[in-house]
C-alpha atoms as a PDB file:
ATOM      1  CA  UNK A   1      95.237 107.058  84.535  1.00  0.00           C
ATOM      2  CA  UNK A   2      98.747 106.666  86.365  1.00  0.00           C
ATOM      3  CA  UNK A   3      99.189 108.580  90.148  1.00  0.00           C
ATOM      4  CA  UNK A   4     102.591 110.060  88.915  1.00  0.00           C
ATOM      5  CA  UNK A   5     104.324 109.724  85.278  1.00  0.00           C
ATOM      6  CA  UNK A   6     107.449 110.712  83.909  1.00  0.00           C
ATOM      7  CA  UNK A   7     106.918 109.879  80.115  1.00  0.00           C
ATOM      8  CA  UNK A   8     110.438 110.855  79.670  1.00  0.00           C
ATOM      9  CA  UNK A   9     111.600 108.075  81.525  1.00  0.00           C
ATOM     10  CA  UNK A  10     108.324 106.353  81.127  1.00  0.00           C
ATOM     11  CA  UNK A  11     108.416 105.923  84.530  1.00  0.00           C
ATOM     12  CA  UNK A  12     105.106 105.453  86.321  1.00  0.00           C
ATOM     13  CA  UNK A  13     104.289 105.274  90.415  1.00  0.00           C
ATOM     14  CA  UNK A  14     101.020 103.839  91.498  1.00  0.00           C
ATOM     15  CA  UNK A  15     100.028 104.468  94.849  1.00  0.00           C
ATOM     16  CA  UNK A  16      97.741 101.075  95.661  1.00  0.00           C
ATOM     17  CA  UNK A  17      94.901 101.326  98.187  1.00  0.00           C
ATOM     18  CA  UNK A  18      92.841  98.680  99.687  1.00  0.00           C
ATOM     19  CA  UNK A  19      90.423  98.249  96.665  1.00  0.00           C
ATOM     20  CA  UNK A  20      93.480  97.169  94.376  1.00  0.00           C
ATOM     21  CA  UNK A  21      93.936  93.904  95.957  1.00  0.00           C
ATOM     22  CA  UNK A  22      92.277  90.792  97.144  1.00  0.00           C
ATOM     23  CA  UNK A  23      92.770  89.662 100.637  1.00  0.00           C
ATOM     24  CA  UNK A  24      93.504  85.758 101.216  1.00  0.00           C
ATOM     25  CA  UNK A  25      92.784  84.194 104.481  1.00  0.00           C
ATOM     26  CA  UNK A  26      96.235  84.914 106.356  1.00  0.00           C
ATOM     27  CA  UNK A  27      98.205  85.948 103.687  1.00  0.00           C
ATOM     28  CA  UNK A  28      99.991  88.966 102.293  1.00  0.00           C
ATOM     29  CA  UNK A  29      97.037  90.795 100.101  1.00  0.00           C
ATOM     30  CA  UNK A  30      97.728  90.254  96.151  1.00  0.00           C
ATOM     31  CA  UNK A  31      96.674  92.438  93.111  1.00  0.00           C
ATOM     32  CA  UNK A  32      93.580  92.087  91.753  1.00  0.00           C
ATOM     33  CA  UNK A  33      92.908  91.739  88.262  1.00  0.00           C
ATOM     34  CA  UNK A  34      92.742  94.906  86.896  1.00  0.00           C
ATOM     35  CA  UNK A  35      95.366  96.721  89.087  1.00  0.00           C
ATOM     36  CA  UNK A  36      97.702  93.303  87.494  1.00  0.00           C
ATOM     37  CA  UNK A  37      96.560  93.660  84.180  1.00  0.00           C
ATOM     38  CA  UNK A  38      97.135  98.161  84.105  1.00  0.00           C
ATOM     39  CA  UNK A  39     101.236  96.987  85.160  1.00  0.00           C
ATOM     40  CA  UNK A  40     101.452  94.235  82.742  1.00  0.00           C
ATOM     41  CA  UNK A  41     100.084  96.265  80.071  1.00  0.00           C
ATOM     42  CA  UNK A  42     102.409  99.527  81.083  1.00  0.00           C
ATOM     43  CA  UNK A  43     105.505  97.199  81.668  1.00  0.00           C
ATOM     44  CA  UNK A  44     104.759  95.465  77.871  1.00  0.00           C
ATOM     45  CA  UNK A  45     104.997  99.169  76.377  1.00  0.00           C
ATOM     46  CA  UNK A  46     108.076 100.009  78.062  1.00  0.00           C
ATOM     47  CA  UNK A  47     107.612 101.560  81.403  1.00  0.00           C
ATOM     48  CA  UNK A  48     109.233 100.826  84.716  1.00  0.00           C
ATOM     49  CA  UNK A  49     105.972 100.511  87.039  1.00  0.00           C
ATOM     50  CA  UNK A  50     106.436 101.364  90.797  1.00  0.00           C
ATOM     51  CA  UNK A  51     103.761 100.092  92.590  1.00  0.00           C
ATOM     52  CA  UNK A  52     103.427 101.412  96.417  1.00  0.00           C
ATOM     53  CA  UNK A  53     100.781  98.873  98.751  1.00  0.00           C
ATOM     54  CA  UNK A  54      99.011 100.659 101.034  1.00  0.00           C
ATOM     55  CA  UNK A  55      99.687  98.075 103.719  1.00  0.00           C
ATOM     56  CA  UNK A  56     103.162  98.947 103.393  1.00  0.00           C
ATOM     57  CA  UNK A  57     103.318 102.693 103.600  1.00  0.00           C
ATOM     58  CA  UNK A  58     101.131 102.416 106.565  1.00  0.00           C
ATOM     59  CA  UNK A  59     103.431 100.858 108.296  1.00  0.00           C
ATOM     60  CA  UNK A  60     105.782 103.629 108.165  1.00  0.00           C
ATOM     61  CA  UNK A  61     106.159 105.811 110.707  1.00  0.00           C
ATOM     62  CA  UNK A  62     107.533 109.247 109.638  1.00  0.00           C
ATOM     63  CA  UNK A  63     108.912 111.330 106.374  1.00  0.00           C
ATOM     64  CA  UNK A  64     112.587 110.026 107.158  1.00  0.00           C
ATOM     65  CA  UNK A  65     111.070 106.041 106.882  1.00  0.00           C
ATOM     66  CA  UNK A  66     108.850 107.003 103.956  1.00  0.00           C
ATOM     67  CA  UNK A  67     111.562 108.611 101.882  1.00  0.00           C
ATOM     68  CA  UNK A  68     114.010 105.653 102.787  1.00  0.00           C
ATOM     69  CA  UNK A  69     111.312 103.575 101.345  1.00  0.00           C
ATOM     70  CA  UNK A  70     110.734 105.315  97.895  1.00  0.00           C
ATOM     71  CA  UNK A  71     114.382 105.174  97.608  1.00  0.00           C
ATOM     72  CA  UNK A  72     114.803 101.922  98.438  1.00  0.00           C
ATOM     73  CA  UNK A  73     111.981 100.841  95.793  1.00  0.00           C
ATOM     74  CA  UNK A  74     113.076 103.024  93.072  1.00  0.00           C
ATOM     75  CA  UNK A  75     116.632 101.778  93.782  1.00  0.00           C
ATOM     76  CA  UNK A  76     115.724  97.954  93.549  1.00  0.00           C
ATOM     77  CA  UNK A  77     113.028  98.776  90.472  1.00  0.00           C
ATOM     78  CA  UNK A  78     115.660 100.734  88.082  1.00  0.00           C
ATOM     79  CA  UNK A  79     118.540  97.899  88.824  1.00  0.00           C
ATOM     80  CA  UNK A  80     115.801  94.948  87.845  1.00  0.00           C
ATOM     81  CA  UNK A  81     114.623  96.628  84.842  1.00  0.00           C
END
């Protein structure tokens, strides 16, 4: 299952929490392997993945950040792609 689709974009927004990554002793937490493997397998057929971390949306502090955010990703994921 996907947290938000647009299949006529195939566009696709996961919203990451704490169980979809591995923590490393003082290190930015990485993807574990099935949250790696679901956006491989999406990006493979086509879609534009968006994955938000939860360690980075909780650092923001209001709707204003949070929207700048989204934009910001969606802006940097539809110019790579």
């Amino acid at each position: 299952s996907l947290d938000m689709a647009q299949p006529e974009t195939m566009t696709a927004v996961e919203v990451d929490g704490p169980s979809h990554y591995l923590k490393g002793r003082g290190t930015r937490p990485s993807q574990n392997g099935s949250t790696a493997f679901k956006s491989r397998i999406l990006r493979q057929l086509g879609w534009t993945v968006l994955n938000i971390p939860y360690f980075e949306w909780g650092t923001l502090v209001d709707a204003t950040t949070k929207d700048a955010y989204l934009r910001s990703k969606f802006e940097s994921k539809l110019s790579s792609s």
